[in-house]
C-alpha atoms as a PDB file:
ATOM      1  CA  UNK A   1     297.623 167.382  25.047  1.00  0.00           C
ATOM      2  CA  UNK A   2     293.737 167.162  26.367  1.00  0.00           C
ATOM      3  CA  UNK A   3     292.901 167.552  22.786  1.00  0.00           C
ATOM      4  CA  UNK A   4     294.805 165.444  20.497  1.00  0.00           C
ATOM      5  CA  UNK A   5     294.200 162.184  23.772  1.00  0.00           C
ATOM      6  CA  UNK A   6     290.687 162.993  23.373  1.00  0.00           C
ATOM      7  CA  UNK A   7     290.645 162.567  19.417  1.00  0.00           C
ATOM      8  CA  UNK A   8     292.414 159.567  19.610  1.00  0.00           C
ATOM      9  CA  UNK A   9     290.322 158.264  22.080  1.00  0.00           C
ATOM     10  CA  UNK A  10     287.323 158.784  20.673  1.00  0.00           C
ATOM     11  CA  UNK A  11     288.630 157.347  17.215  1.00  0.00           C
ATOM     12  CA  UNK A  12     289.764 153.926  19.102  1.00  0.00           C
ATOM     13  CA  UNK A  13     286.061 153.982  20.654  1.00  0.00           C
ATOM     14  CA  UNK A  14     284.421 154.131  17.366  1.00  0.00           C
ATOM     15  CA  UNK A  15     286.323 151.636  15.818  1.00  0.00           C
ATOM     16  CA  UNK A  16     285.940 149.469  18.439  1.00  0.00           C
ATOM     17  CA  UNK A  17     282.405 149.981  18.316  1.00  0.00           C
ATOM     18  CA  UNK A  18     282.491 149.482  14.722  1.00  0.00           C
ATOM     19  CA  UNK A  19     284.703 146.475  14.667  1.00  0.00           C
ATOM     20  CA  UNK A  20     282.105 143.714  15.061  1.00  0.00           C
ATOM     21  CA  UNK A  21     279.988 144.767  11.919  1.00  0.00           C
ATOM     22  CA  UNK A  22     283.054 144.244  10.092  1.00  0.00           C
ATOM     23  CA  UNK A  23     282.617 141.018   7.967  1.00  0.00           C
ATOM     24  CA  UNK A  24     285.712 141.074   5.767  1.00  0.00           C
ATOM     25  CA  UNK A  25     289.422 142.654   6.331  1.00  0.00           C
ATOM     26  CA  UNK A  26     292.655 142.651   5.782  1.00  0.00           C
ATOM     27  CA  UNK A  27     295.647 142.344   8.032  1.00  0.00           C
ATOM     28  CA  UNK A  28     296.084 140.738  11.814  1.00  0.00           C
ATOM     29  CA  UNK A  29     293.609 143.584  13.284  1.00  0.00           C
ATOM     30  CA  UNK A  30     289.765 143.974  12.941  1.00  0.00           C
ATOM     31  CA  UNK A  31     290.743 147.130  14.909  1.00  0.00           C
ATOM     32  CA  UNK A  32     293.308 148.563  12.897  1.00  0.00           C
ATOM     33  CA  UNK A  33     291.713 147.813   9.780  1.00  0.00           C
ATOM     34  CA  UNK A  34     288.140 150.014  11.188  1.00  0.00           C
ATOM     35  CA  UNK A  35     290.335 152.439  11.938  1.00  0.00           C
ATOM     36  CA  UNK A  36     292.941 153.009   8.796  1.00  0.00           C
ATOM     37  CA  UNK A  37     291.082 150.912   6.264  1.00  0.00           C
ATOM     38  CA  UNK A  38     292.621 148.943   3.477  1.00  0.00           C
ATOM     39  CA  UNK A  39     292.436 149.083  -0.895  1.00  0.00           C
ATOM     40  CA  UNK A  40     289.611 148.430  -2.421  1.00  0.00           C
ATOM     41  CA  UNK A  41     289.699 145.009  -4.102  1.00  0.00           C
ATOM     42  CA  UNK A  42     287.477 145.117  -7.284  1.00  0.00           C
ATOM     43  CA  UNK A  43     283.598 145.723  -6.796  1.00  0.00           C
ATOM     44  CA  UNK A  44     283.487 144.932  -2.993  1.00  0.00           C
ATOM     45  CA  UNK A  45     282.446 147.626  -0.450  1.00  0.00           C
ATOM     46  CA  UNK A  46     285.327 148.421   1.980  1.00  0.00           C
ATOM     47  CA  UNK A  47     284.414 148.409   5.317  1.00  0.00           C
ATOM     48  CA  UNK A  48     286.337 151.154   7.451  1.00  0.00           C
ATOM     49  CA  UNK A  49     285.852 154.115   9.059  1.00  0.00           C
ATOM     50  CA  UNK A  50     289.122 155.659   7.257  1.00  0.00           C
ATOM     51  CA  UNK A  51     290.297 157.655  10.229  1.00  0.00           C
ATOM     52  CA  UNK A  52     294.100 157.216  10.199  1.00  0.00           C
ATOM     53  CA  UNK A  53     294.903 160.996   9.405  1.00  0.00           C
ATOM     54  CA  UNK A  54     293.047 162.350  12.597  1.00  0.00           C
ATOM     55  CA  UNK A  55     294.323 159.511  14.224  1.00  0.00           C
ATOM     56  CA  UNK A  56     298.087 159.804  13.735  1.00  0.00           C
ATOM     57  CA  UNK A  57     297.246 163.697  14.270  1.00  0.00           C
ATOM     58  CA  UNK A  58     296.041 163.217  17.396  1.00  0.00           C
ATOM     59  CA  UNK A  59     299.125 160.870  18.668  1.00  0.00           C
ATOM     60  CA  UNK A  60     301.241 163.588  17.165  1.00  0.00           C
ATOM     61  CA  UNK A  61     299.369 166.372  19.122  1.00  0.00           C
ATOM     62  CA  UNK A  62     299.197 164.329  22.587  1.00  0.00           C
ATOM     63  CA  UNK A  63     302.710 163.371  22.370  1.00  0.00           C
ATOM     64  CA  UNK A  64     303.721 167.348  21.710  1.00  0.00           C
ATOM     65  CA  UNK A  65     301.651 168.317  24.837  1.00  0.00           C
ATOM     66  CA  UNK A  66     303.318 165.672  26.692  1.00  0.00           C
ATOM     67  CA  UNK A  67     306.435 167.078  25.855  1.00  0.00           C
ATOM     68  CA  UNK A  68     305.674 170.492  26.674  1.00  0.00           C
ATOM     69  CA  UNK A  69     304.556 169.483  29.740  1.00  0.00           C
ATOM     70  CA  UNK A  70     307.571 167.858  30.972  1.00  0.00           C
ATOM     71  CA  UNK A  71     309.786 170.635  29.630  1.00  0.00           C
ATOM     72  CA  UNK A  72     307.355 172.982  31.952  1.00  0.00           C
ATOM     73  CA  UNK A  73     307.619 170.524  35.060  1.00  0.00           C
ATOM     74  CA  UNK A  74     311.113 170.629  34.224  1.00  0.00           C
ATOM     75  CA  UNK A  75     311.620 173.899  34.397  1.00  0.00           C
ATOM     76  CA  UNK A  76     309.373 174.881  37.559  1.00  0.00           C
ATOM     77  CA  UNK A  77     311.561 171.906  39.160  1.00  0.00           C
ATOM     78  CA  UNK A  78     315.004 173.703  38.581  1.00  0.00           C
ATOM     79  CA  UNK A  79     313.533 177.071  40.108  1.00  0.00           C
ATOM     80  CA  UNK A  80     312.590 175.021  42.858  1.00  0.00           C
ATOM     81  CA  UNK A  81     316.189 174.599  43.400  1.00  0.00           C
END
């Protein structure tokens, strides 16, 4: 869980540090855009950091570890019983 919460977090922190040097993008989020990028539209640079993959990898592996750790608490609870 520490793992995939601390690649995600440090993805949001780059884009958000990377967000305000962003001149032109696409959608309702400078954020999102930093982060997952968009097409490229003819000869124009796209400006993104293209980390979705990791990104979504990371949710997946935080929420996993949160689940394992509530199956765990679970468990210790009942043999508390």
């Amino acid at each position: 869980m520490l793992g995939g919460l601390l690649t995600t977090l440090t993805i949001i922190l780059s884009g958000t540090i990377y967000a305000p040097h962003i001149t032109e993008w696409s959608g309702k989020s400078k954020l999102w855009h930093a982060i997952f990028g968009a097409k490229q539209y003819g000869d124009e640079a796209v400006q993104s950091l293209f980390l979705g993959f990791p990104f979504i990898l990371g949710v997946v592996v935080t929420l996993l570890g949160l689940i394992i750790l509530g199956i765990e608490y679970y468990k210790t609870f009942e043999k508390q019983r």
